[in-house]
PDB file of N, CA and C in Angstrom:
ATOM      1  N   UNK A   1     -17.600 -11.998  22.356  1.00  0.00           N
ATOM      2  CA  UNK A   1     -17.349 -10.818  21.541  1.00  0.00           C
ATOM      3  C   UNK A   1     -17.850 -11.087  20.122  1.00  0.00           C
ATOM      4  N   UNK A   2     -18.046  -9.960  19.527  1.00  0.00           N
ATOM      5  CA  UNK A   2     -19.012 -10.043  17.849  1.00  0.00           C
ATOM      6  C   UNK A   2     -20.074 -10.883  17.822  1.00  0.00           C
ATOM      7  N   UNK A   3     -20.892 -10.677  19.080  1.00  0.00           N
ATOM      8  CA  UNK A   3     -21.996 -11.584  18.778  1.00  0.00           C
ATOM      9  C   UNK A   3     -23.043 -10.970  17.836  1.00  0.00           C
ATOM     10  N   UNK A   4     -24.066 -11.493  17.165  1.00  0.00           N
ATOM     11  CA  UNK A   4     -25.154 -11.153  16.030  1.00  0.00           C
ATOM     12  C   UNK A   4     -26.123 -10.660  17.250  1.00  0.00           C
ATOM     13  N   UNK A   5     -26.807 -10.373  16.576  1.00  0.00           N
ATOM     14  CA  UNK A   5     -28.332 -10.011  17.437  1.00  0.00           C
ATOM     15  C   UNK A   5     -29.383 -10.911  17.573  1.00  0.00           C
ATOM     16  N   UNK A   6     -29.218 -12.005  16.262  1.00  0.00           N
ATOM     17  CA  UNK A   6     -29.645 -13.248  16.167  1.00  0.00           C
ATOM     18  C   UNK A   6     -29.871 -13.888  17.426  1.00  0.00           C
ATOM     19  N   UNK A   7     -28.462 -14.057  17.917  1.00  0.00           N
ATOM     20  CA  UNK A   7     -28.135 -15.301  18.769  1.00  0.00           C
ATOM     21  C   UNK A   7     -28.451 -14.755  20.468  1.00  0.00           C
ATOM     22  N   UNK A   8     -28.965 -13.248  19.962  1.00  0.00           N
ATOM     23  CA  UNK A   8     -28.579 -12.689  21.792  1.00  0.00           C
ATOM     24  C   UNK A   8     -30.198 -13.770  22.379  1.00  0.00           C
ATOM     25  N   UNK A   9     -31.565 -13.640  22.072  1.00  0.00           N
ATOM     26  CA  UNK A   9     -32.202 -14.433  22.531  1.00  0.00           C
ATOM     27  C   UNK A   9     -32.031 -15.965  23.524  1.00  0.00           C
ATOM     28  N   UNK A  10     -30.927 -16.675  22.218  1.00  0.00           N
ATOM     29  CA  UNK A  10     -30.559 -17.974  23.184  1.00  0.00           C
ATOM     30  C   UNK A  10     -29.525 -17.362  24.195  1.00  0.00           C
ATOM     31  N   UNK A  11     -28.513 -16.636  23.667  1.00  0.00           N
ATOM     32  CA  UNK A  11     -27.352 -16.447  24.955  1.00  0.00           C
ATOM     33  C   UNK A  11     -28.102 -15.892  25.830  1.00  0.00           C
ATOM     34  N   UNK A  12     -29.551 -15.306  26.356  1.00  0.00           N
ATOM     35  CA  UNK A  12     -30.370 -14.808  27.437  1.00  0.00           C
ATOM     36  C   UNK A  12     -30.239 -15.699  28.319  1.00  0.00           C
ATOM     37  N   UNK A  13     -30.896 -17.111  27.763  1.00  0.00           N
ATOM     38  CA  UNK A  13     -31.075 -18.528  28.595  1.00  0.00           C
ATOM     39  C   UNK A  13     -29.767 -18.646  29.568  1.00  0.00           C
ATOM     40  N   UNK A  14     -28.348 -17.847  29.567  1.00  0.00           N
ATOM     41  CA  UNK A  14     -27.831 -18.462  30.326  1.00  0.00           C
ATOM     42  C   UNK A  14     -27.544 -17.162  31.478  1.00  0.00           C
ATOM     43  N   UNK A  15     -28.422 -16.092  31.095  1.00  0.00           N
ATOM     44  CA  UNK A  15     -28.246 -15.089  32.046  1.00  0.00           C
ATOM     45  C   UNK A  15     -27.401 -14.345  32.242  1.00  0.00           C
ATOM     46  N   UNK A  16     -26.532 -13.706  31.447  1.00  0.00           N
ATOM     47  CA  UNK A  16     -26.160 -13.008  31.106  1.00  0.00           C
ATOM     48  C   UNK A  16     -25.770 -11.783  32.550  1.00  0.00           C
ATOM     49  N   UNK A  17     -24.600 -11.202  32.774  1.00  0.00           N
ATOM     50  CA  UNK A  17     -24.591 -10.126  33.787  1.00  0.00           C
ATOM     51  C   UNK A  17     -24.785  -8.584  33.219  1.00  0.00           C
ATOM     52  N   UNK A  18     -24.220  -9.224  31.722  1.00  0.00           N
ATOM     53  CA  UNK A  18     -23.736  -7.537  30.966  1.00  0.00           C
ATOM     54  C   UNK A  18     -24.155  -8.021  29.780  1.00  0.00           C
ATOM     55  N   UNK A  19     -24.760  -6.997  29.036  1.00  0.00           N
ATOM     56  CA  UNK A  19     -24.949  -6.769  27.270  1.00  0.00           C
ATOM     57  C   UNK A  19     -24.389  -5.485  26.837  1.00  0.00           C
ATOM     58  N   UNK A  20     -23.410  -5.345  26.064  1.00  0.00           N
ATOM     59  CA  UNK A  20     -23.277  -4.118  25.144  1.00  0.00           C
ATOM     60  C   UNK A  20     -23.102  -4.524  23.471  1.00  0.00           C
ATOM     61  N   UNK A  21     -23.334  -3.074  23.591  1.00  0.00           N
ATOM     62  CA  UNK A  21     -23.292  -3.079  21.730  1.00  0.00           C
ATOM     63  C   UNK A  21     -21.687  -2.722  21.987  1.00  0.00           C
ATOM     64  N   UNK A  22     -21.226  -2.838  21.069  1.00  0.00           N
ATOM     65  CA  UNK A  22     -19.622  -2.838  20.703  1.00  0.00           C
ATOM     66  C   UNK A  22     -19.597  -1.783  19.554  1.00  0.00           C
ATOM     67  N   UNK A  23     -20.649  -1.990  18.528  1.00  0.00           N
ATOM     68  CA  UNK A  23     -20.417  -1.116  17.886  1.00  0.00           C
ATOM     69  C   UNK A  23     -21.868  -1.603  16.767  1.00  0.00           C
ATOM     70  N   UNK A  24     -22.685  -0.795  15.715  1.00  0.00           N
ATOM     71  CA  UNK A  24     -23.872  -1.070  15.361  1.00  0.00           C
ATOM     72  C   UNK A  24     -23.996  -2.755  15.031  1.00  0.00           C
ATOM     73  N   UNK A  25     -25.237  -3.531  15.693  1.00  0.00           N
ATOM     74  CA  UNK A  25     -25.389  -4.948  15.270  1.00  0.00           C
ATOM     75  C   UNK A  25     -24.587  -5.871  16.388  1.00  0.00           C
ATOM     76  N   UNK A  26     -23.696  -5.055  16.645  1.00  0.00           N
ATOM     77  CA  UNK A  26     -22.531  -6.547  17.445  1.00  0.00           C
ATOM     78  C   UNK A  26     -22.069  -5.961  18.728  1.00  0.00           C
ATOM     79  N   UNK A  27     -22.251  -7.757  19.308  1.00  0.00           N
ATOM     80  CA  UNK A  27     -22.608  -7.231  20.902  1.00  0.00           C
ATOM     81  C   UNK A  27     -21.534  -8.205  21.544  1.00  0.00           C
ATOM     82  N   UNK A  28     -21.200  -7.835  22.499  1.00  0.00           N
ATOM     83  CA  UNK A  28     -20.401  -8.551  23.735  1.00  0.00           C
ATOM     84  C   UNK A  28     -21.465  -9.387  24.818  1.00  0.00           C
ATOM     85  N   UNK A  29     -21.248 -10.204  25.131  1.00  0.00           N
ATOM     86  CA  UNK A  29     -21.972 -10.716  26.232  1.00  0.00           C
ATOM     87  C   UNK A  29     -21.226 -10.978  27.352  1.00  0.00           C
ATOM     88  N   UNK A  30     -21.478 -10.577  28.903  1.00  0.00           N
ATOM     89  CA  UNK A  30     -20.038 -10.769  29.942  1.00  0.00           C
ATOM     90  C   UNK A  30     -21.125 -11.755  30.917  1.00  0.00           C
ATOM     91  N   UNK A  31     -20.470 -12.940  31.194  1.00  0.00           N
ATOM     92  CA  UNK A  31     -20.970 -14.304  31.725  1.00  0.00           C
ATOM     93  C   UNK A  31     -20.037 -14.251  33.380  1.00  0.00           C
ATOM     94  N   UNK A  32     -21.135 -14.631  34.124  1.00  0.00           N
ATOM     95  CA  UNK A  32     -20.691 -15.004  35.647  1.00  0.00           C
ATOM     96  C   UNK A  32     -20.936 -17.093  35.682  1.00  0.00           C
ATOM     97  N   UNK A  33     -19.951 -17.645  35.586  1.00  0.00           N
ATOM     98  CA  UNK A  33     -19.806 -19.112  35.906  1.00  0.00           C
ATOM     99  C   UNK A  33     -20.178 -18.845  36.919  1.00  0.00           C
ATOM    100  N   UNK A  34     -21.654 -19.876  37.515  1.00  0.00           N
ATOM    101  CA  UNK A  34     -21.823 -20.621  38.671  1.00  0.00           C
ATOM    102  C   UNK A  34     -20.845 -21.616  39.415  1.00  0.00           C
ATOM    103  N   UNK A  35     -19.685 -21.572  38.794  1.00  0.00           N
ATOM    104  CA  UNK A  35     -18.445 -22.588  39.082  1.00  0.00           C
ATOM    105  C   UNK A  35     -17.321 -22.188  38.690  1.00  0.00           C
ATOM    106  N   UNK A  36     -16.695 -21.485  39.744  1.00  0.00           N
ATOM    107  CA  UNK A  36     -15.194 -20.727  38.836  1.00  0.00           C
ATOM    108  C   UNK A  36     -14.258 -22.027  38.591  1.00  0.00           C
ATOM    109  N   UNK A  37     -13.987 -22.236  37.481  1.00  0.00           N
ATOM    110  CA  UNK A  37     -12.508 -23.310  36.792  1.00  0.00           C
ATOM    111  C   UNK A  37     -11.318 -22.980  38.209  1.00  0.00           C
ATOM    112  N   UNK A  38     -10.879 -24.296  38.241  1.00  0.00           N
ATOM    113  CA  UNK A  38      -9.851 -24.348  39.098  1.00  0.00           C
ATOM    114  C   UNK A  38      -8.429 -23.389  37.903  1.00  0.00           C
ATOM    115  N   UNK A  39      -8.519 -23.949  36.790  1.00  0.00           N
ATOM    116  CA  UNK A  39      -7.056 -23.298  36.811  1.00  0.00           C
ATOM    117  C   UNK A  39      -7.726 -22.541  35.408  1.00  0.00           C
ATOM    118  N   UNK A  40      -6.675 -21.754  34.720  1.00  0.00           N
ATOM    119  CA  UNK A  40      -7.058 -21.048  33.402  1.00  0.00           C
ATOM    120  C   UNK A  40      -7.363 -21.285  31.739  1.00  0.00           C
ATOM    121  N   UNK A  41      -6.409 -23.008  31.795  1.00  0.00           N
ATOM    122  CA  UNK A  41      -7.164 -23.843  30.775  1.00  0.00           C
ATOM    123  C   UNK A  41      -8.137 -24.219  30.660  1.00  0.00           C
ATOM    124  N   UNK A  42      -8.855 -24.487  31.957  1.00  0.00           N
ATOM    125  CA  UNK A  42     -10.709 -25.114  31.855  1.00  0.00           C
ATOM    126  C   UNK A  42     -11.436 -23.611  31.808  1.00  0.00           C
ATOM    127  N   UNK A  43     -10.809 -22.512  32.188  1.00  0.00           N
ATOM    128  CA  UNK A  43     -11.732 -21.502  31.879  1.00  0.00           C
ATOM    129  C   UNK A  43     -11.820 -21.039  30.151  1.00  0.00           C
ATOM    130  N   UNK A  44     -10.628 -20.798  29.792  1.00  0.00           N
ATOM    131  CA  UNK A  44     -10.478 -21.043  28.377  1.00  0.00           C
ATOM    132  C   UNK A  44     -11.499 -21.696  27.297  1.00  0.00           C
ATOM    133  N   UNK A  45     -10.750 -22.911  27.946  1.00  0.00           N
ATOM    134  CA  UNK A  45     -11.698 -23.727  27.126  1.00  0.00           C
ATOM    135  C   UNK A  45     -13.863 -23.585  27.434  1.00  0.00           C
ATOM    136  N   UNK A  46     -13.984 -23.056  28.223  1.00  0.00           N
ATOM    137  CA  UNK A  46     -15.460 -22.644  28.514  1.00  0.00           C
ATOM    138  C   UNK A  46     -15.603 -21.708  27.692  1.00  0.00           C
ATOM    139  N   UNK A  47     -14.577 -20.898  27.493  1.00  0.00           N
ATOM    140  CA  UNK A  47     -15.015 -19.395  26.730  1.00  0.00           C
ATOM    141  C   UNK A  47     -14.851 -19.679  25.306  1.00  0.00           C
ATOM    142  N   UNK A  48     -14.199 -20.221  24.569  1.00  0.00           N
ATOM    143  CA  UNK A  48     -14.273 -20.775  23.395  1.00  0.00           C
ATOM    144  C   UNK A  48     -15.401 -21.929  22.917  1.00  0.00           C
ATOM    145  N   UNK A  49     -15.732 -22.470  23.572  1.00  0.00           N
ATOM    146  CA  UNK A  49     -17.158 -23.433  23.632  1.00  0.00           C
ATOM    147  C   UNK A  49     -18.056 -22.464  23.724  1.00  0.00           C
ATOM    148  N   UNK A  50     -18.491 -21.727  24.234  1.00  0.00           N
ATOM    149  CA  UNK A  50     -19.292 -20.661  24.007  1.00  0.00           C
ATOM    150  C   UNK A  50     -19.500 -19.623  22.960  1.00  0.00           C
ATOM    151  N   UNK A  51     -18.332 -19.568  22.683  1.00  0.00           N
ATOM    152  CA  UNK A  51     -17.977 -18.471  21.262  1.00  0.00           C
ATOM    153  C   UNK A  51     -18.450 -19.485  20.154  1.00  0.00           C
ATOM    154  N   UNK A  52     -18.236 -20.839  20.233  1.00  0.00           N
ATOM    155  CA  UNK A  52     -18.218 -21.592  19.003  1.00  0.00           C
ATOM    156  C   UNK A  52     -19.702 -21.941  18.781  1.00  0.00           C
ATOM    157  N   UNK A  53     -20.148 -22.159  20.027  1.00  0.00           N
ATOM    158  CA  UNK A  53     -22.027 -21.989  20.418  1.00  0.00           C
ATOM    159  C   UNK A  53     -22.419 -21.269  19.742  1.00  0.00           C
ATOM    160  N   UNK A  54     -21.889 -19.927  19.803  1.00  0.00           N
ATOM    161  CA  UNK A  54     -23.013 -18.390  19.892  1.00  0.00           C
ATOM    162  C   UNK A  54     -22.548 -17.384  18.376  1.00  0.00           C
ATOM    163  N   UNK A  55     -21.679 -18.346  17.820  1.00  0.00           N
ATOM    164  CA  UNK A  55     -20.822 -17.818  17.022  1.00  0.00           C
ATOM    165  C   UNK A  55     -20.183 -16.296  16.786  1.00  0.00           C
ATOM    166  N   UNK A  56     -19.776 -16.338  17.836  1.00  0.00           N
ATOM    167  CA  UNK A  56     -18.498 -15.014  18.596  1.00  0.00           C
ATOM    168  C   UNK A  56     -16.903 -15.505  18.146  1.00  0.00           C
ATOM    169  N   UNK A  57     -16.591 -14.409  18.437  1.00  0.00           N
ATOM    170  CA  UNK A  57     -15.147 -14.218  17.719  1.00  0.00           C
ATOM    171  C   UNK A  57     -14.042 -15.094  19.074  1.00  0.00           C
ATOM    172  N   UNK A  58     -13.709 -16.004  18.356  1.00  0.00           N
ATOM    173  CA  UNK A  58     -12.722 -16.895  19.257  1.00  0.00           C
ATOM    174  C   UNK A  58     -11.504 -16.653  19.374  1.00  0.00           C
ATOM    175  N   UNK A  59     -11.148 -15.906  19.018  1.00  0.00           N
ATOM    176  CA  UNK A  59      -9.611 -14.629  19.270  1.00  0.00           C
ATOM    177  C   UNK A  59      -9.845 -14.126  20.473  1.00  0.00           C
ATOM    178  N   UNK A  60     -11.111 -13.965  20.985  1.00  0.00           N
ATOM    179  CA  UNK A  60     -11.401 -12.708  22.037  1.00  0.00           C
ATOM    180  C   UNK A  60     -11.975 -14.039  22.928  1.00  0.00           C
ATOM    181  N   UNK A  61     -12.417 -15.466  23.138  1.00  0.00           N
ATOM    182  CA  UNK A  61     -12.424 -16.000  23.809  1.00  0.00           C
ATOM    183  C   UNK A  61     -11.700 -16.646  24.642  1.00  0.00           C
ATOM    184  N   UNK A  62     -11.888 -15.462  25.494  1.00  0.00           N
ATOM    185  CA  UNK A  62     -10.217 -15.757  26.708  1.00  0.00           C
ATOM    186  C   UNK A  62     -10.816 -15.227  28.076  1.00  0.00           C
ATOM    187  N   UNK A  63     -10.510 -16.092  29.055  1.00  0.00           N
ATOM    188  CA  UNK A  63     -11.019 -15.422  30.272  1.00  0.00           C
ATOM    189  C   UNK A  63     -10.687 -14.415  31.275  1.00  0.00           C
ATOM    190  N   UNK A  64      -9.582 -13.678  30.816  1.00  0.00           N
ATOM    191  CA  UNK A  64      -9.263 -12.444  30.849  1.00  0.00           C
ATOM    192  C   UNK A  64      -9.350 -11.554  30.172  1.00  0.00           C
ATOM    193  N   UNK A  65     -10.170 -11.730  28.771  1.00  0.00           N
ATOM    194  CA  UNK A  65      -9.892 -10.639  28.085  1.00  0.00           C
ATOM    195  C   UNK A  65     -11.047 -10.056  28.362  1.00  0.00           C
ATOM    196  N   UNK A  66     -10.659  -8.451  28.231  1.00  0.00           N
ATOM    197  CA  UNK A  66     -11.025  -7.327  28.946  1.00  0.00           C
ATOM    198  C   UNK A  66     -12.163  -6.683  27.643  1.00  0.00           C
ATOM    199  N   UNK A  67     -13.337  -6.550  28.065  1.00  0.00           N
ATOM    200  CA  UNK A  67     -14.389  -5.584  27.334  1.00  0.00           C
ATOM    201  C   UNK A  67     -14.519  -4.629  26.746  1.00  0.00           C
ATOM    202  N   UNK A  68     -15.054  -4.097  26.271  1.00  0.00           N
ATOM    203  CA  UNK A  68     -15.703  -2.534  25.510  1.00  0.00           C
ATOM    204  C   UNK A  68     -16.229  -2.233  26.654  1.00  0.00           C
ATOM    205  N   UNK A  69     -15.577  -0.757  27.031  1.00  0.00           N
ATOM    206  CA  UNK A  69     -16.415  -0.423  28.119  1.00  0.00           C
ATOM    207  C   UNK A  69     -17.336   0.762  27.694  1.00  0.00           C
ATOM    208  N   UNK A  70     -18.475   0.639  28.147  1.00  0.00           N
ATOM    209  CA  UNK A  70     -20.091   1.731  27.728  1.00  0.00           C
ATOM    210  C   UNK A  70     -19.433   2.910  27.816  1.00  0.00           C
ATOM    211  N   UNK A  71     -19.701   3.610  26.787  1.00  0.00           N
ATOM    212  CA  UNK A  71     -19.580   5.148  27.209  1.00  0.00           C
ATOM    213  C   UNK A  71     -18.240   5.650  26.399  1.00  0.00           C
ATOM    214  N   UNK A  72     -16.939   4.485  26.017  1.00  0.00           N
ATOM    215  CA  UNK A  72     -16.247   4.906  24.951  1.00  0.00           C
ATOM    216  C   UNK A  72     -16.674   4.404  23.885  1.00  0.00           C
ATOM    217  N   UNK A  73     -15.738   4.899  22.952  1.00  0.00           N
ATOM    218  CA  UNK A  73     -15.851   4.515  21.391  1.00  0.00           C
ATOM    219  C   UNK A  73     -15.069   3.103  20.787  1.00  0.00           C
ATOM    220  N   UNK A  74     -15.535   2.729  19.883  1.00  0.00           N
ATOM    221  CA  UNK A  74     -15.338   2.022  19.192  1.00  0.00           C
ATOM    222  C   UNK A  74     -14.168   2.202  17.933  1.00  0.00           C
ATOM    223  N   UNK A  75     -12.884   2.728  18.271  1.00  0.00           N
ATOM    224  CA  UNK A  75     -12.327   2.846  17.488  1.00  0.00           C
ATOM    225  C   UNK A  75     -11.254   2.281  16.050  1.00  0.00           C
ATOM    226  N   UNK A  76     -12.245   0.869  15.842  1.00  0.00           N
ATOM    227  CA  UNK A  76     -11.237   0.400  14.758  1.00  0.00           C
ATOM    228  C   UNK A  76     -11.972   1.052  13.888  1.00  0.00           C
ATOM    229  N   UNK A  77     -10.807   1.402  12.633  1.00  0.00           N
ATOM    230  CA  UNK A  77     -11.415   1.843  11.451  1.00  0.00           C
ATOM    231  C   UNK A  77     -12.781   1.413  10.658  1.00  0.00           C
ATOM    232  N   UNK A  78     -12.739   0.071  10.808  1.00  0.00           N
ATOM    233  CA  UNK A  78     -14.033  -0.352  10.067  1.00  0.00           C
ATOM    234  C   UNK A  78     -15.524   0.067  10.708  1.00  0.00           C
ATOM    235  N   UNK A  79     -15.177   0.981  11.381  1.00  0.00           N
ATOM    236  CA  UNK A  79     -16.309   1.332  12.000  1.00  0.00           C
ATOM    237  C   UNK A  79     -16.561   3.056  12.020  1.00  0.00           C
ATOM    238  N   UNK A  80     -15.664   3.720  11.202  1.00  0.00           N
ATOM    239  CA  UNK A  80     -15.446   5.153  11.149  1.00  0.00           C
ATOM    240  C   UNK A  80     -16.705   5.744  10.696  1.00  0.00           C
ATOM    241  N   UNK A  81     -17.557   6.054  10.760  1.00  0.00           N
ATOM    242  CA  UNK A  81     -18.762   6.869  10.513  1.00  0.00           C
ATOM    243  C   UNK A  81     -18.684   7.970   9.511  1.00  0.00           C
ATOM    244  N   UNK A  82     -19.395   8.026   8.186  1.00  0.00           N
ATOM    245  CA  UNK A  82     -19.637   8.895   7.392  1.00  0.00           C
ATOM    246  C   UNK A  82     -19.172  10.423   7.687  1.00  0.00           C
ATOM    247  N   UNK A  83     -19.274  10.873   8.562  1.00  0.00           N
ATOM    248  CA  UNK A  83     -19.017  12.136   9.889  1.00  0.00           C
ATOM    249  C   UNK A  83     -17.449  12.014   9.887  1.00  0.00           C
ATOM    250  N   UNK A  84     -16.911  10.919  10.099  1.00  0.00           N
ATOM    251  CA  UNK A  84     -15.473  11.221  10.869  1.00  0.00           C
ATOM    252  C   UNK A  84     -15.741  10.631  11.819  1.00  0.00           C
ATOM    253  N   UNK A  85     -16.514  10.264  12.730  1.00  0.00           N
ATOM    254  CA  UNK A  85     -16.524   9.770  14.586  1.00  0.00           C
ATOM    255  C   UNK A  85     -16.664   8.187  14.642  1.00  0.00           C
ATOM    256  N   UNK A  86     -16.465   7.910  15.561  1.00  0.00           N
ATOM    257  CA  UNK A  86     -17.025   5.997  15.677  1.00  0.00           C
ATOM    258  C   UNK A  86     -17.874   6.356  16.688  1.00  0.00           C
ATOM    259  N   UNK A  87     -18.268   4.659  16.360  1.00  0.00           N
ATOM    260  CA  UNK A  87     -19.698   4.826  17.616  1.00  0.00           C
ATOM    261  C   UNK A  87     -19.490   4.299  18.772  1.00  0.00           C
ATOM    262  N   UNK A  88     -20.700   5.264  19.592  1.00  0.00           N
ATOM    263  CA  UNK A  88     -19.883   4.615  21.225  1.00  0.00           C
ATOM    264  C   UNK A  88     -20.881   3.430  21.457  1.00  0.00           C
ATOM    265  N   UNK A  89     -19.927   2.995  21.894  1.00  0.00           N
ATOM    266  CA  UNK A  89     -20.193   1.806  22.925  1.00  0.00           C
ATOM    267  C   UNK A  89     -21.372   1.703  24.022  1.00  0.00           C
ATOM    268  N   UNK A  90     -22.638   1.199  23.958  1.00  0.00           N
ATOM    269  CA  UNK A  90     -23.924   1.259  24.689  1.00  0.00           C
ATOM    270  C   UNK A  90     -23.838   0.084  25.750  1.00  0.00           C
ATOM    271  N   UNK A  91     -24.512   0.577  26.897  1.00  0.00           N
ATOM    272  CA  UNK A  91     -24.880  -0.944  27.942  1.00  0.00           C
ATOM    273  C   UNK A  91     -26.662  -1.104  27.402  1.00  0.00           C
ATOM    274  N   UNK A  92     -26.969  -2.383  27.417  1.00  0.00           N
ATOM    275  CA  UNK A  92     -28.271  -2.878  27.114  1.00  0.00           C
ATOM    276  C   UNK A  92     -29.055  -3.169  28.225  1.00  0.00           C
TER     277      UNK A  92
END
Protein backbone atom coordinates (compact mmCIF):
# COMPACT_ATOMS: atom_id res chain seq x y z
CA UNK A 1 0.00 0.00 0.00
CA UNK A 2 1.23 3.84 -0.86
CA UNK A 3 3.52 2.67 -3.21
CA UNK A 4 5.38 5.66 -5.52
CA UNK A 5 5.33 5.12 -9.14
CA UNK A 6 9.03 5.15 -8.83
CA UNK A 7 9.30 1.82 -7.37
CA UNK A 8 6.33 0.11 -9.47
CA UNK A 9 9.12 -0.90 -12.27
CA UNK A 10 11.21 -3.04 -9.68
CA UNK A 11 7.98 -4.37 -7.79
CA UNK A 12 7.10 -5.71 -11.71
CA UNK A 13 10.18 -8.16 -11.28
CA UNK A 14 8.19 -10.03 -8.82
CA UNK A 15 4.97 -10.25 -10.85
CA UNK A 16 2.61 -8.77 -9.50
CA UNK A 17 -1.35 -10.25 -9.80
CA UNK A 18 -3.01 -6.74 -9.27
CA UNK A 19 -1.97 -2.94 -9.72
CA UNK A 20 -4.26 -0.11 -8.65
CA UNK A 21 -4.05 3.42 -8.19
CA UNK A 22 -5.51 4.10 -4.73
CA UNK A 23 -5.73 7.43 -5.37
CA UNK A 24 -3.49 10.09 -7.86
CA UNK A 25 0.47 8.80 -7.79
CA UNK A 26 -0.09 5.91 -5.19
CA UNK A 27 -0.57 2.49 -5.87
CA UNK A 28 -1.30 -0.83 -4.11
CA UNK A 29 0.42 -3.81 -5.35
CA UNK A 30 -1.54 -7.42 -4.52
CA UNK A 31 1.28 -10.34 -4.52
CA UNK A 32 0.52 -14.23 -4.99
CA UNK A 33 3.53 -16.16 -2.77
CA UNK A 34 4.80 -19.09 -4.72
CA UNK A 35 4.88 -20.55 -1.07
CA UNK A 36 1.99 -19.91 1.23
CA UNK A 37 3.67 -19.31 5.09
CA UNK A 38 2.68 -22.08 7.28
CA UNK A 39 1.31 -19.84 9.98
CA UNK A 40 0.49 -15.84 10.01
CA UNK A 41 3.73 -14.52 11.58
CA UNK A 42 5.98 -15.66 8.59
CA UNK A 43 3.36 -14.18 6.35
CA UNK A 44 3.54 -10.91 8.18
CA UNK A 45 6.73 -10.70 8.37
CA UNK A 46 6.99 -11.19 4.25
CA UNK A 47 4.61 -8.32 3.92
CA UNK A 48 6.52 -5.88 5.91
CA UNK A 49 9.93 -6.86 4.23
CA UNK A 50 8.38 -5.92 1.21
CA UNK A 51 6.83 -2.67 2.28
CA UNK A 52 10.29 -1.80 3.76
CA UNK A 53 11.81 -2.89 0.13
CA UNK A 54 9.36 -0.91 -1.93
CA UNK A 55 8.84 1.73 0.54
CA UNK A 56 4.97 1.17 1.22
CA UNK A 57 3.14 1.96 4.16
CA UNK A 58 3.88 -0.73 6.93
CA UNK A 59 0.62 -0.15 8.90
CA UNK A 60 -1.11 -1.76 5.90
CA UNK A 61 1.55 -4.57 5.74
CA UNK A 62 -0.52 -7.34 6.91
CA UNK A 63 -1.58 -10.40 5.19
CA UNK A 64 -5.04 -9.93 5.54
CA UNK A 65 -5.42 -6.63 5.01
CA UNK A 66 -8.01 -6.02 2.57
CA UNK A 67 -7.53 -3.54 -0.68
CA UNK A 68 -8.97 -0.55 -2.51
CA UNK A 69 -11.27 -2.05 -4.57
CA UNK A 70 -11.40 -0.50 -8.55
CA UNK A 71 -14.34 1.26 -9.21
CA UNK A 72 -14.85 2.92 -5.56
CA UNK A 73 -13.57 5.99 -4.18
CA UNK A 74 -10.98 6.98 -2.27
CA UNK A 75 -12.43 8.57 0.56
CA UNK A 76 -9.97 10.01 3.10
CA UNK A 77 -10.07 13.62 3.24
CA UNK A 78 -6.65 14.28 2.03
CA UNK A 79 -7.71 13.38 -1.10
CA UNK A 80 -11.04 15.57 -1.50
CA UNK A 81 -10.87 17.14 -4.95
CA UNK A 82 -11.22 20.88 -5.69
CA UNK A 83 -15.02 19.80 -6.93
CA UNK A 84 -16.07 18.20 -3.66
CA UNK A 85 -15.57 14.33 -5.00
CA UNK A 86 -12.51 11.91 -4.35
CA UNK A 87 -10.98 9.93 -6.81
CA UNK A 88 -11.87 6.56 -7.80
CA UNK A 89 -9.90 3.94 -7.48
CA UNK A 90 -8.39 2.46 -11.07
CA UNK A 91 -7.14 -1.28 -11.94
CA UNK A 92 -3.79 -0.96 -14.07
Amino acid sequence: DDLRRDVLADVAELKPCLLVETSPNNYQVWLTLPNVPNDRDTAKSICKELAQRFGGDLASAEPDHVGRLPGFTNRKEKYRQPNGLFPFVKLH
